[in-house]
N, C-alpha and C. Protein backbone atom coordinates (compact mmCIF):
# COMPACT_ATOMS: atom_id res chain seq x y z
N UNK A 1 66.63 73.82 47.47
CA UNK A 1 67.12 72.57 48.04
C UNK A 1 67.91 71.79 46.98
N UNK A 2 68.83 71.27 47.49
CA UNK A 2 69.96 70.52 46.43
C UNK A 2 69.28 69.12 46.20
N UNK A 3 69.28 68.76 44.22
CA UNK A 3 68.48 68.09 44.16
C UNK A 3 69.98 66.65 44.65
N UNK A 4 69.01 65.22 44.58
CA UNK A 4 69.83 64.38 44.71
C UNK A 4 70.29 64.07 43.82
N UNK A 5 71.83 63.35 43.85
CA UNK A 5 72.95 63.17 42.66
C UNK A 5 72.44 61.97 42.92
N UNK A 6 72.69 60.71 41.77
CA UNK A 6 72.63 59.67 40.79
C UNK A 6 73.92 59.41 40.17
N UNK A 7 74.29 58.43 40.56
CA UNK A 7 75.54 58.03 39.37
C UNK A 7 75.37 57.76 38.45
N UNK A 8 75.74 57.85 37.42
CA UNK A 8 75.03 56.80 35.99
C UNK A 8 76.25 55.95 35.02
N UNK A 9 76.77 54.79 35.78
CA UNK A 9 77.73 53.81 35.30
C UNK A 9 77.70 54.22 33.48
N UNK A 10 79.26 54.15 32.90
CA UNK A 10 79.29 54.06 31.50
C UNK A 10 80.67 53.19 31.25
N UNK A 11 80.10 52.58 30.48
CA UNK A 11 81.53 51.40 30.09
C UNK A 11 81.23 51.45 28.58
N UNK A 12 82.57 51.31 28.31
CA UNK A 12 82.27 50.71 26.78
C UNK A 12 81.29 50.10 25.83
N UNK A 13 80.46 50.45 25.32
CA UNK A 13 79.19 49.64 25.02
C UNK A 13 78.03 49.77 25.35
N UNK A 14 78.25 50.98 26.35
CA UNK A 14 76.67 51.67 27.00
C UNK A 14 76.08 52.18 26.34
N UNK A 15 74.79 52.25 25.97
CA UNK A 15 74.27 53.07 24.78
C UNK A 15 72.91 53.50 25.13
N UNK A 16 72.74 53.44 27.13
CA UNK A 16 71.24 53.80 27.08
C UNK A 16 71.20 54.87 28.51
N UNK A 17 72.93 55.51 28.26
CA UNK A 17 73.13 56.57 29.27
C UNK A 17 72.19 57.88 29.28
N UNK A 18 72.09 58.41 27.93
CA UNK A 18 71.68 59.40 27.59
C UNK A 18 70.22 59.71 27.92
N UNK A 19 69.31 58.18 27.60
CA UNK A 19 67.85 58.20 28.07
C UNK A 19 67.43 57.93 29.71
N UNK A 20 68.48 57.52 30.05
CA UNK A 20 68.94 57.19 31.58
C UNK A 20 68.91 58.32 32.15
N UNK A 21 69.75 59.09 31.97
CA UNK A 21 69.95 60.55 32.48
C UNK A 21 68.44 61.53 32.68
N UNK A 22 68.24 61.32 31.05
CA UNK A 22 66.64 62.59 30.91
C UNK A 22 65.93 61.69 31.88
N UNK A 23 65.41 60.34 32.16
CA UNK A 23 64.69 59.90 32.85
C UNK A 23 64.79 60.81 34.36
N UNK A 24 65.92 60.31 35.02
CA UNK A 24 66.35 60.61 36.10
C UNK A 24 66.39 62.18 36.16
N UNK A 25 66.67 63.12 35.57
CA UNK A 25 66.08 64.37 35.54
C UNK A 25 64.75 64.76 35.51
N UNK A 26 63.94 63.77 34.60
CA UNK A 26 62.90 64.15 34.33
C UNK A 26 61.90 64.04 36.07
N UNK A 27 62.51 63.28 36.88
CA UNK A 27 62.25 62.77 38.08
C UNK A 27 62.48 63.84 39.66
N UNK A 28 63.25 64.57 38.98
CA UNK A 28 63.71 66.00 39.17
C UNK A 28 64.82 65.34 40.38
N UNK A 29 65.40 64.79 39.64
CA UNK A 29 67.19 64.01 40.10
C UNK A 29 68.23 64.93 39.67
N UNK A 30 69.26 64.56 39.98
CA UNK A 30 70.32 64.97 39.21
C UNK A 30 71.35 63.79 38.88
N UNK A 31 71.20 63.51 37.15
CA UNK A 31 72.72 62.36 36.85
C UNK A 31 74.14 62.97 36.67
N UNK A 32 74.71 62.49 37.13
CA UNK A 32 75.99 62.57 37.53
C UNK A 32 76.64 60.75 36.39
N UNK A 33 77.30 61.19 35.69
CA UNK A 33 78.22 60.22 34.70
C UNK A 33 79.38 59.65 35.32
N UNK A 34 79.48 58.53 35.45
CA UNK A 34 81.07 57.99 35.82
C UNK A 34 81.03 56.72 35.12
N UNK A 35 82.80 57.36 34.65
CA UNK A 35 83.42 56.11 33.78
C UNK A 35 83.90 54.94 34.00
N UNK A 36 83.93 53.95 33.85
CA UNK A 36 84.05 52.98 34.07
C UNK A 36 85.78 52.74 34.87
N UNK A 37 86.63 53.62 34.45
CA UNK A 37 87.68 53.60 35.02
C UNK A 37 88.13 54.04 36.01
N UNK A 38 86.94 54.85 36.70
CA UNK A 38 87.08 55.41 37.91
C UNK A 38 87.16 54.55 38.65
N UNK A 39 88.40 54.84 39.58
CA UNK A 39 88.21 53.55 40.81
C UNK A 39 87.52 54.09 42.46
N UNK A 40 86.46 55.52 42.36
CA UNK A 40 85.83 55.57 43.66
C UNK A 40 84.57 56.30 43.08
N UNK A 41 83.43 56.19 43.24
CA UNK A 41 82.20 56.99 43.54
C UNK A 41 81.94 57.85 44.27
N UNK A 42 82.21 59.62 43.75
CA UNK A 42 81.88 60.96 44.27
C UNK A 42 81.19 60.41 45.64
N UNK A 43 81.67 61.29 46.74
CA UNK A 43 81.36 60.78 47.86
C UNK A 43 79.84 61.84 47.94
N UNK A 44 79.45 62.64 47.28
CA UNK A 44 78.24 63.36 47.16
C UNK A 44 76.80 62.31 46.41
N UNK A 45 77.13 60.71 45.71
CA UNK A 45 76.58 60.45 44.91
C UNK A 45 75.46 59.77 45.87
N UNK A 46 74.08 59.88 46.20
CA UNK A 46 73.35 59.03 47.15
C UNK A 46 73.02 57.47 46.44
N UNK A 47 73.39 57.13 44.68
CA UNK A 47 72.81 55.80 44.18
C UNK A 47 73.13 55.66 42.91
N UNK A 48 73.70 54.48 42.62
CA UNK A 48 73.57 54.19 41.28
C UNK A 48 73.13 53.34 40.65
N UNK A 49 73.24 54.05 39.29
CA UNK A 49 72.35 53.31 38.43
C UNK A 49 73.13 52.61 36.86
N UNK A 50 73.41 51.35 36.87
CA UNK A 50 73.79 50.93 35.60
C UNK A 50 72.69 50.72 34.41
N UNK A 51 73.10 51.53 33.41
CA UNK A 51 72.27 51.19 32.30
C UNK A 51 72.19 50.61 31.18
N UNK A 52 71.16 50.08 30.45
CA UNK A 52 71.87 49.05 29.16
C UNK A 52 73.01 49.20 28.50
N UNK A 53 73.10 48.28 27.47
CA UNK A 53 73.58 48.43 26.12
C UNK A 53 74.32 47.15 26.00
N UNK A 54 75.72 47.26 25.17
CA UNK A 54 76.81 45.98 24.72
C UNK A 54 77.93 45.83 25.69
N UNK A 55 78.00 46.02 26.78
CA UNK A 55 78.84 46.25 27.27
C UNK A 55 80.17 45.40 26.90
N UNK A 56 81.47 46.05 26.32
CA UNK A 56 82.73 45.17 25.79
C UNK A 56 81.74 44.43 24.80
N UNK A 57 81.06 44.39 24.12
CA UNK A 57 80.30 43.89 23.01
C UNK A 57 79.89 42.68 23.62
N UNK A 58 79.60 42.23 24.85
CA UNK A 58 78.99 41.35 25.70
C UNK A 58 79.75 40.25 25.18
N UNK A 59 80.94 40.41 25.31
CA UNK A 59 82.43 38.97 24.77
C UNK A 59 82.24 38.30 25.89
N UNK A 60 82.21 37.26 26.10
CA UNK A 60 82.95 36.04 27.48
C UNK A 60 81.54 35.39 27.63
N UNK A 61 80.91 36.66 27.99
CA UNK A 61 79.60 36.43 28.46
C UNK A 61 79.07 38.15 28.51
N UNK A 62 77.85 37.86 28.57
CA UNK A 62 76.91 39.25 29.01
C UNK A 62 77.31 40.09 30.22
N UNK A 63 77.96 40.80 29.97
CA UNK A 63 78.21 41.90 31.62
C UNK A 63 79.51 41.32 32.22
N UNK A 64 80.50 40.29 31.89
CA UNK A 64 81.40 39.45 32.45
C UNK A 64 82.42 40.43 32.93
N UNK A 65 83.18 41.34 31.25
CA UNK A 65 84.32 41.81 31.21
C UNK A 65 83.66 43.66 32.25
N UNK A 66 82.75 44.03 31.96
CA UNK A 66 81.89 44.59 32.66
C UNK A 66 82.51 44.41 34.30
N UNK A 67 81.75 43.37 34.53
CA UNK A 67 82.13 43.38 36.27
C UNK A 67 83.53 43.42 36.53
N UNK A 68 84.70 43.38 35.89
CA UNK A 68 86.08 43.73 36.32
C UNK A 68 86.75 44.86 35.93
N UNK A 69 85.34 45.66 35.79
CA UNK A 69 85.92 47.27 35.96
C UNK A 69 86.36 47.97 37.35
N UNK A 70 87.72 49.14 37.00
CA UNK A 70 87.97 49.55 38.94
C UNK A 70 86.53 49.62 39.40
N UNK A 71 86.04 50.22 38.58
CA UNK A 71 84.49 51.38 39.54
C UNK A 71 83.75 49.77 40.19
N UNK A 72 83.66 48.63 39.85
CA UNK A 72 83.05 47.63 40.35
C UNK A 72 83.10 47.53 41.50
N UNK A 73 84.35 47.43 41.87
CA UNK A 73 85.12 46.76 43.03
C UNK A 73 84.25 48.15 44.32
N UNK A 74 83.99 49.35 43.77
CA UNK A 74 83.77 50.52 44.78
C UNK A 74 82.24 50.68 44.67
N UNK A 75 81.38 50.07 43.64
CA UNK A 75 80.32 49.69 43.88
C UNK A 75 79.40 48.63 44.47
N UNK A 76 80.43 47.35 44.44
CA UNK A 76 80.48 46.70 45.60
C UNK A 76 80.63 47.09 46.83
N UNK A 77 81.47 47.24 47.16
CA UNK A 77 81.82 48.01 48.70
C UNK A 77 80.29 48.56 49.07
N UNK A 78 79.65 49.98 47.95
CA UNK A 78 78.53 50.69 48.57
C UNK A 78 77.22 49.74 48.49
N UNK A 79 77.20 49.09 47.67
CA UNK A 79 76.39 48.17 47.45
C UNK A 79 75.82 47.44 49.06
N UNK A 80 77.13 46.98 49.43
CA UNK A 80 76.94 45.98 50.99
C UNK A 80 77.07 46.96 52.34
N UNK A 81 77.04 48.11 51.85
CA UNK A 81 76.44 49.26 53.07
C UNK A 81 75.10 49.92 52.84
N UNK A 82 74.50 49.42 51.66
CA UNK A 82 73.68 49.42 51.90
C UNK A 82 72.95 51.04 50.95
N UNK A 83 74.23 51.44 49.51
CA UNK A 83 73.73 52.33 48.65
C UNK A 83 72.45 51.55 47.85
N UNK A 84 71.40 52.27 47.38
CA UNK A 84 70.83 51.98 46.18
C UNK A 84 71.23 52.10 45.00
N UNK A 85 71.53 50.83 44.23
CA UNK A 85 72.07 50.37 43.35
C UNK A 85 71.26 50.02 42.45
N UNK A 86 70.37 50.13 40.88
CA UNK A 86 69.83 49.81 40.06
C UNK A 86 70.37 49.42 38.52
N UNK A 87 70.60 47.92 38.63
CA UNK A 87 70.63 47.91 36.77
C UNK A 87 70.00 47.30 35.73
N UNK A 88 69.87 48.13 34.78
CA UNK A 88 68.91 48.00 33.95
C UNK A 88 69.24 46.95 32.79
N UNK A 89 68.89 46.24 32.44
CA UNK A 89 68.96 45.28 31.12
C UNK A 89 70.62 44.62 31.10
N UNK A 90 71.61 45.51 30.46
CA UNK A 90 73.04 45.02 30.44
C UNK A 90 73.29 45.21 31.82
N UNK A 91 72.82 46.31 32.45
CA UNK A 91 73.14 46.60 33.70
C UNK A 91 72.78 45.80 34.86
N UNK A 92 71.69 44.87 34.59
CA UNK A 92 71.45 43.72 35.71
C UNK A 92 72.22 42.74 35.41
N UNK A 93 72.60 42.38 33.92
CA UNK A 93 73.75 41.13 33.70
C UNK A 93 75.32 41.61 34.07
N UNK A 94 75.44 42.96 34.44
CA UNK A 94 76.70 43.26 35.05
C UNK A 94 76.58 43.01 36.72
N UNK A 95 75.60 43.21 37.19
CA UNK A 95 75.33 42.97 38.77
C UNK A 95 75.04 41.49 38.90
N UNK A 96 74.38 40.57 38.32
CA UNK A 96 75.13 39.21 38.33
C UNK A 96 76.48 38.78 38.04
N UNK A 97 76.97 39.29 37.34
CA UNK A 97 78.22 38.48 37.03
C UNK A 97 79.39 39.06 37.87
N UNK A 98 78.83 40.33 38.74
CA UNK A 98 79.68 40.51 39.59
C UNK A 98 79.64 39.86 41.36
N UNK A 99 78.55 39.13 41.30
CA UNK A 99 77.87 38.55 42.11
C UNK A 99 77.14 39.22 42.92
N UNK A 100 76.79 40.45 42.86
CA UNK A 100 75.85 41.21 43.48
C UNK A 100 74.48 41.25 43.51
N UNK A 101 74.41 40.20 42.55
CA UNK A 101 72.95 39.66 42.91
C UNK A 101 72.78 38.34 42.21
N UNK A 102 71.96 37.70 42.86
CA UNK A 102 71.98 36.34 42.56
C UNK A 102 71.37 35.79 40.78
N UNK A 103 71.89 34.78 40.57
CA UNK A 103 71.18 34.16 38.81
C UNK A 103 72.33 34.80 38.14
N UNK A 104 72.09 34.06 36.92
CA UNK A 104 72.70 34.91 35.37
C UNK A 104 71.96 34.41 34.35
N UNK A 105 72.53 34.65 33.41
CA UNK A 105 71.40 34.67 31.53
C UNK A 105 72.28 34.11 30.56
N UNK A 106 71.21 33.38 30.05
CA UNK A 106 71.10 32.89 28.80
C UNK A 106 70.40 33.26 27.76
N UNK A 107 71.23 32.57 26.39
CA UNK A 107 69.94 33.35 25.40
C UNK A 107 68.87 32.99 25.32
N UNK A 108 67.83 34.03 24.41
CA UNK A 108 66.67 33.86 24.83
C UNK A 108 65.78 32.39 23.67
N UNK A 109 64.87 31.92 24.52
CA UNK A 109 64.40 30.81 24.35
C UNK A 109 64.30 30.52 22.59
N UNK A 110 63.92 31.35 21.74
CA UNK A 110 64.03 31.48 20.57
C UNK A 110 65.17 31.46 20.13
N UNK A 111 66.19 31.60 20.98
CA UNK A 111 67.26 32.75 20.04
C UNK A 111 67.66 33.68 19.28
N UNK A 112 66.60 34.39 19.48
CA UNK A 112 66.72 35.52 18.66
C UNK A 112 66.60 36.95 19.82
N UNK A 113 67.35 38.10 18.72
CA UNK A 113 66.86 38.78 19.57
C UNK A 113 65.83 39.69 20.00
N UNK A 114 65.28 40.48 21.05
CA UNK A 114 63.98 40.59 21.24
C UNK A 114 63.68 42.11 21.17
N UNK A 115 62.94 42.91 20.71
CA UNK A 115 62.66 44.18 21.13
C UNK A 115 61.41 44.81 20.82
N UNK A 116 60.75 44.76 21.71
CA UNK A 116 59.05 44.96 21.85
C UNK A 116 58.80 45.66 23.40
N UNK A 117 57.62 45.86 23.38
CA UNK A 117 56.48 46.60 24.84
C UNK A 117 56.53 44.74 25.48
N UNK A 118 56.61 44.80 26.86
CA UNK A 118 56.17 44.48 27.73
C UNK A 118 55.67 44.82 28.82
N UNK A 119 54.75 43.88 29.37
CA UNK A 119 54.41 44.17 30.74
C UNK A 119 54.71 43.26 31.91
N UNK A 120 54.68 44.08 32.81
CA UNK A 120 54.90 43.28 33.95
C UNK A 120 54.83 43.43 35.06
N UNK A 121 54.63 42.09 35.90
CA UNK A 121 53.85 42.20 37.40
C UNK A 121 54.83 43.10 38.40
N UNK A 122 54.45 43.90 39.51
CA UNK A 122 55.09 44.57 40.70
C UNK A 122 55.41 43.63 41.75
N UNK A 123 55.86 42.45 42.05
CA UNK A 123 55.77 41.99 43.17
C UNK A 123 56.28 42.10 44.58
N UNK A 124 56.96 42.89 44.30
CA UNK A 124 57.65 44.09 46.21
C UNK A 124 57.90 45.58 45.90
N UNK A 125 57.36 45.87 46.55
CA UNK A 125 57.36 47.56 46.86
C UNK A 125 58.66 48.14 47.76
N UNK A 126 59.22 47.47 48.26
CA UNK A 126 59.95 47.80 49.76
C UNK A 126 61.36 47.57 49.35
N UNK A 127 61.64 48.23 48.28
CA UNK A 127 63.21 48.55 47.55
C UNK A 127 63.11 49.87 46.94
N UNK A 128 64.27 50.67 47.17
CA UNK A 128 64.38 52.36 46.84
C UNK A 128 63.63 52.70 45.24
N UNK A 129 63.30 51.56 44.67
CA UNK A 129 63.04 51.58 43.10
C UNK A 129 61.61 51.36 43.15
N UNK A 130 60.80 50.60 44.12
CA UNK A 130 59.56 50.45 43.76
C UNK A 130 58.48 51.14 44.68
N UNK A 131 59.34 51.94 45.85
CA UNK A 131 58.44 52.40 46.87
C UNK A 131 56.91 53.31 46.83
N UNK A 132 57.41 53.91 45.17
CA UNK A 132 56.39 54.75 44.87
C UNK A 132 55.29 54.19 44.24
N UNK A 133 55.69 52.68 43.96
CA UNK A 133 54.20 51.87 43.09
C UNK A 133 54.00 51.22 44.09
N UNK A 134 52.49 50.71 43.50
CA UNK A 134 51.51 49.64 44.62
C UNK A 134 51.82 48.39 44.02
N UNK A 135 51.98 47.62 45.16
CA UNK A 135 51.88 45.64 45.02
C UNK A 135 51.02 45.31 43.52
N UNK A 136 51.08 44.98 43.16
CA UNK A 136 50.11 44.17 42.13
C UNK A 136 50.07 44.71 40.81
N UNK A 137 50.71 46.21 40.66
CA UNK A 137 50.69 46.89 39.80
C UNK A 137 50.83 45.99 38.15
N UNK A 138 50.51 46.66 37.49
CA UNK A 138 51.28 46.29 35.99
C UNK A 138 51.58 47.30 35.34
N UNK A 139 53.06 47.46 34.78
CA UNK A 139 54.15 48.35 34.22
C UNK A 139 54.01 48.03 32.47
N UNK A 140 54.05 49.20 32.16
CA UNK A 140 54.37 48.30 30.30
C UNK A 140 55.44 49.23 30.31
N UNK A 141 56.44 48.41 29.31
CA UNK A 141 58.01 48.80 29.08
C UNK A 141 58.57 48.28 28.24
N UNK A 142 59.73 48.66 27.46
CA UNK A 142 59.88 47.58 26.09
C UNK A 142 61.18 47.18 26.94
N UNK A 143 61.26 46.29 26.40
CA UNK A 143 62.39 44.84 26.62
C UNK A 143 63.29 45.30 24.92
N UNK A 144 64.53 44.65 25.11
CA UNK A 144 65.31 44.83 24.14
C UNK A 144 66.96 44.04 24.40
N UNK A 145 66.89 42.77 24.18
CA UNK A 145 67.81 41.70 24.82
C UNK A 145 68.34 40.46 23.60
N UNK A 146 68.53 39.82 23.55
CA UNK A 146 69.02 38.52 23.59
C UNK A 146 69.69 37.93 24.16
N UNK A 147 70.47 37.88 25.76
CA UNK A 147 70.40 37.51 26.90
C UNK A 147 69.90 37.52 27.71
N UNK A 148 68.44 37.59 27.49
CA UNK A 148 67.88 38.06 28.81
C UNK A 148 67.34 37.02 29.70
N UNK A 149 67.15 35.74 29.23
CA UNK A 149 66.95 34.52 29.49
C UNK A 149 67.60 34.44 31.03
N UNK A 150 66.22 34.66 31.97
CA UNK A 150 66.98 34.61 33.36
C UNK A 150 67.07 33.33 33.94
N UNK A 151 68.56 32.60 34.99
CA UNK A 151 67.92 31.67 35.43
C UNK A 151 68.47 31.88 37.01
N UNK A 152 68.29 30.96 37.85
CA UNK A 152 69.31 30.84 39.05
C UNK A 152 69.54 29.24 39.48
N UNK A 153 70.50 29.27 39.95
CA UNK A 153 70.81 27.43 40.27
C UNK A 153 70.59 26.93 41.69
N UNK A 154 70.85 27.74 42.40
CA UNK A 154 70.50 27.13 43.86
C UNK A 154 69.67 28.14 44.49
N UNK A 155 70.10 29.22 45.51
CA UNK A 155 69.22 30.17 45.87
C UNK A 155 68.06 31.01 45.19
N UNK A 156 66.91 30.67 46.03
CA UNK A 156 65.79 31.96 44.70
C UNK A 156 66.11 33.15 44.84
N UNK A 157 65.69 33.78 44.30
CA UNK A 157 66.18 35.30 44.32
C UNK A 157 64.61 35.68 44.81
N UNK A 158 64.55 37.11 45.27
CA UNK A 158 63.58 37.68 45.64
C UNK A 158 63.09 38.87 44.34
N UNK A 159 62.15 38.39 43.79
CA UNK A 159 61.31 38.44 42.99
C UNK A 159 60.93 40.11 43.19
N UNK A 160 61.02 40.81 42.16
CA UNK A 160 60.50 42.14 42.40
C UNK A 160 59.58 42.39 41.15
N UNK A 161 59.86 41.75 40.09
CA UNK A 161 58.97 42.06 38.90
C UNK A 161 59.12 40.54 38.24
N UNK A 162 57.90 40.57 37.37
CA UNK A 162 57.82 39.47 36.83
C UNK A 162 56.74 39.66 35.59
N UNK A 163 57.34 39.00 34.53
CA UNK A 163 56.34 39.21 33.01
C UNK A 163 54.82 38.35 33.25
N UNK A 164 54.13 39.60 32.77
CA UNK A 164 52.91 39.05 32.57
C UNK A 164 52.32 37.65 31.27
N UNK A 165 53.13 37.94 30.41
CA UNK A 165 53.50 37.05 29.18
C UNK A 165 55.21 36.87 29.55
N UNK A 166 55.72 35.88 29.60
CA UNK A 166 57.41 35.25 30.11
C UNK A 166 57.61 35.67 27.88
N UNK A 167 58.10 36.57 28.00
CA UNK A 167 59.37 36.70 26.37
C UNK A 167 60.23 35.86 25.82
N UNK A 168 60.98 35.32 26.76
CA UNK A 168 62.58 35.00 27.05
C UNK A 168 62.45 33.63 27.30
N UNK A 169 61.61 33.21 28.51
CA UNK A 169 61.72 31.74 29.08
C UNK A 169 62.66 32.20 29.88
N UNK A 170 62.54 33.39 30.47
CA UNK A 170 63.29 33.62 31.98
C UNK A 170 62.36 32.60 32.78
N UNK A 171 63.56 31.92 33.78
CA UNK A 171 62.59 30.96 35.22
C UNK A 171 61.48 31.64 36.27
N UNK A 172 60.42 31.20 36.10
CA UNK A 172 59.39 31.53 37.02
C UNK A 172 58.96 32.78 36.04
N UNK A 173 59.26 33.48 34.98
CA UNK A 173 58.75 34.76 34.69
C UNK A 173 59.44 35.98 35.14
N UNK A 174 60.56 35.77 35.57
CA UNK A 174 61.59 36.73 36.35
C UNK A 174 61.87 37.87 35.13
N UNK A 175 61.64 39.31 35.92
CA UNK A 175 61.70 40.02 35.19
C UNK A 175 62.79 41.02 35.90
N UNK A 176 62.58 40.79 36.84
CA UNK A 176 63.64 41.89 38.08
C UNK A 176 63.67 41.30 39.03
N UNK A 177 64.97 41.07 39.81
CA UNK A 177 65.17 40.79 41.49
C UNK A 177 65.87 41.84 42.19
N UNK A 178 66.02 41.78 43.45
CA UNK A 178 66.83 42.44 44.08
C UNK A 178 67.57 41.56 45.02
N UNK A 179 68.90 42.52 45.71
CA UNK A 179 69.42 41.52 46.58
C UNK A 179 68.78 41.29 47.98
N UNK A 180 68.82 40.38 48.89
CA UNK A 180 67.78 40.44 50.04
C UNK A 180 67.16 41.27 51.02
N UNK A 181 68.53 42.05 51.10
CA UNK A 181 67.99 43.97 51.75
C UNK A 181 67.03 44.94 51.09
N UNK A 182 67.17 44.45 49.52
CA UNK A 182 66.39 45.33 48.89
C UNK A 182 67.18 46.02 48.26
N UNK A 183 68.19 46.77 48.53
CA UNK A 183 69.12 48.04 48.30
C UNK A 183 69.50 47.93 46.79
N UNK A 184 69.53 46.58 45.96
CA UNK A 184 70.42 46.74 44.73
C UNK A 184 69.40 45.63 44.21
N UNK A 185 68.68 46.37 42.83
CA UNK A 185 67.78 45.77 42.07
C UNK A 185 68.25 45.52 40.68
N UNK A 186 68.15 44.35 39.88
CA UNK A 186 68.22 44.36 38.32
C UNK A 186 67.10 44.18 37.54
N UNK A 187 67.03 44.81 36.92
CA UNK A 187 65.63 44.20 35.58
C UNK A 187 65.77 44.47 34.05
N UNK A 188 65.47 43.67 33.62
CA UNK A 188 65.63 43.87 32.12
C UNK A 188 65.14 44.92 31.21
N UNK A 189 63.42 45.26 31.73
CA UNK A 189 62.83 45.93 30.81
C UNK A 189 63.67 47.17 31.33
N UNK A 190 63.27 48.49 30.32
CA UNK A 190 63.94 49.70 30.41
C UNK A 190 63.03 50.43 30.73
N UNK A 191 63.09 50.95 31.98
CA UNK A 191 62.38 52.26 32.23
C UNK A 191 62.17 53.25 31.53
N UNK A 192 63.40 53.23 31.63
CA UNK A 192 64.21 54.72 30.62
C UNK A 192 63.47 55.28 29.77
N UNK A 193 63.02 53.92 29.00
CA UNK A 193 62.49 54.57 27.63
C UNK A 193 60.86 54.48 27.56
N UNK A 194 60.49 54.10 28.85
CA UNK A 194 59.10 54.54 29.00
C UNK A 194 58.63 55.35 30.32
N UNK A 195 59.09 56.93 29.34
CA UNK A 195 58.77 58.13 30.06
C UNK A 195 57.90 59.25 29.04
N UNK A 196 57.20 58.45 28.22
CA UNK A 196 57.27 59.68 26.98
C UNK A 196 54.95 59.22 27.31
N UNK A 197 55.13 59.50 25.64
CA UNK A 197 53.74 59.32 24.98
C UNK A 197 53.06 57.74 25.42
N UNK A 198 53.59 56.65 25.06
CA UNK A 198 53.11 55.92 24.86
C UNK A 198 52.84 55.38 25.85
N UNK A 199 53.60 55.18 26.91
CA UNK A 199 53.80 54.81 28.69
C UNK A 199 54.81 55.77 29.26
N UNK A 200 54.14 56.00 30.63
CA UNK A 200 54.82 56.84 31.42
C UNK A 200 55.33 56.08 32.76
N UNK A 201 55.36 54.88 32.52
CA UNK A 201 55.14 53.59 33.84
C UNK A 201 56.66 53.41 34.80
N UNK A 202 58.11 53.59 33.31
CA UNK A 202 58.67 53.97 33.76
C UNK A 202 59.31 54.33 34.57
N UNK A 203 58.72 55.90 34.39
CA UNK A 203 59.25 57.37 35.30
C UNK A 203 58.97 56.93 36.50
N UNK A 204 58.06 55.98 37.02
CA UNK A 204 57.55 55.43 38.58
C UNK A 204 58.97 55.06 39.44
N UNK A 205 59.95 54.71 38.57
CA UNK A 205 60.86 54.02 39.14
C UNK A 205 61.93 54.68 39.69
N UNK A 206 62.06 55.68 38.86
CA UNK A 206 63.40 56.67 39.12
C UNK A 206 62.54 58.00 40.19
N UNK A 207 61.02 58.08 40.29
CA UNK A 207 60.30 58.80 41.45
C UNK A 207 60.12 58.23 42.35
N UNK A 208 60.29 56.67 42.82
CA UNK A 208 60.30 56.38 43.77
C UNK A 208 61.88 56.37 44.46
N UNK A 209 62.82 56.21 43.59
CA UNK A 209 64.50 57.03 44.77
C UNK A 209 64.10 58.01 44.57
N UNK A 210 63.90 59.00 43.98
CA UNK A 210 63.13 60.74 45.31
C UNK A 210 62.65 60.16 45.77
N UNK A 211 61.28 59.80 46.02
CA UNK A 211 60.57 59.16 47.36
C UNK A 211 61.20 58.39 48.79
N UNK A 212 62.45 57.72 47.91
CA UNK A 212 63.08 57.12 48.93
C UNK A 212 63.80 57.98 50.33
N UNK A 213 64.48 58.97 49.51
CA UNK A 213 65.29 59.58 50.19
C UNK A 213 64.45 61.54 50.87
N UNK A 214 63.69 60.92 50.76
CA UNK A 214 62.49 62.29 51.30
C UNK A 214 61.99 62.43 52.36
């Protein structure tokens, strides 16, 4: 059986494709790479996934120059039909600033920047990313930001994860939202990189799109 393809967004400044990928394999996926200059998404691809790093060295703002890549404009489009869309750390400050999901970031409450294990709360199951964990769960995952400082100004966002200890002085403890369908999630901490020894909590995320589509 043909496994499912994964897009895996790369722009200038991406630097957490590579652990992105083994994740999503390790999930028994298949990643599929596209460059930022592509202006359409393989019509074989069932979801994508943006992953950290500097994107354009995070100039203007975090994820700004990011969201006016061609490939944006065609991940939008799948986005509001309703593809599963996931981004991770730089990759959720590129899905705000393209307005695909609600809030944006500031630096973090210290100002400095951050890179440690966190944990954090599950609070909806019923998005292609969390279907395979239970409500209430707690995830440990390292965080690795100095924008990660979440906020929003008028609409709440729908809450999908949230720090058990707040890092950042993100609002309410916001650790991940999605958009109101569910279909396109951001979160800061990195899965990615907790698939190994220390946490496997992770890998839950990239097994629940298999789960999704099963």
């Amino acid at each position: 059986m043909p496994k499912i393809k994964i897009g895996v967004l790369i722009f200038p400044g991406t630097n957490c494709n590579i652990e992105t990928k083994r994740a999503l394999e390790k999930a028994g996926l298949e990643a599929i790479y596209i460059w930022h200059e592509e202006d359409k998404i393989p019509k074989d691809i069932k979801g994508i996934v943006i992953p950290g790093g500097f994107s354009y060295g995070d100039y203007l703002e975090a994820g700004k120059i990011a969201s006016l890549s061609p490939i944006m404009r065609n991940v939008s489009e799948a986005g509001q039909k309703g593809m599963p869309i996931i981004g991770i750390c730089n990759g959720f400050q590129i899905l705000c600033a393209s307005n695909l999901l609600e809030g944006t970031f500031i630096m973090n409450m210290k100002g400095k920047f951050i890179s440690r294990w966190a944990e954090i709360i599950v609070e909806d199951t019923d998005t292609p990313f969390t279907c395979d964990i239970k409500k209430g769960d707690i995830l440990k995952m390292p965080i690795a930001h100095k924008f990660g400082n979440y906020f929003y100004r008028n609409k709440k966002p729908r809450v999908i994860f949230r720090y058990k200890e707040n890092p950042n002085g993100s609002a309410d403890d916001i650790a991940g939202i999605s958009s109101p369908k569910g279909n396109i999630v951001g979160m800061m901490p990195h899965p990615e990189r907790a698939t190994g020894l220390i946490s496997q909590d992770g890998l839950k995320i990239f097994l629940s799109i298999k789960k999704w589509f099963s």
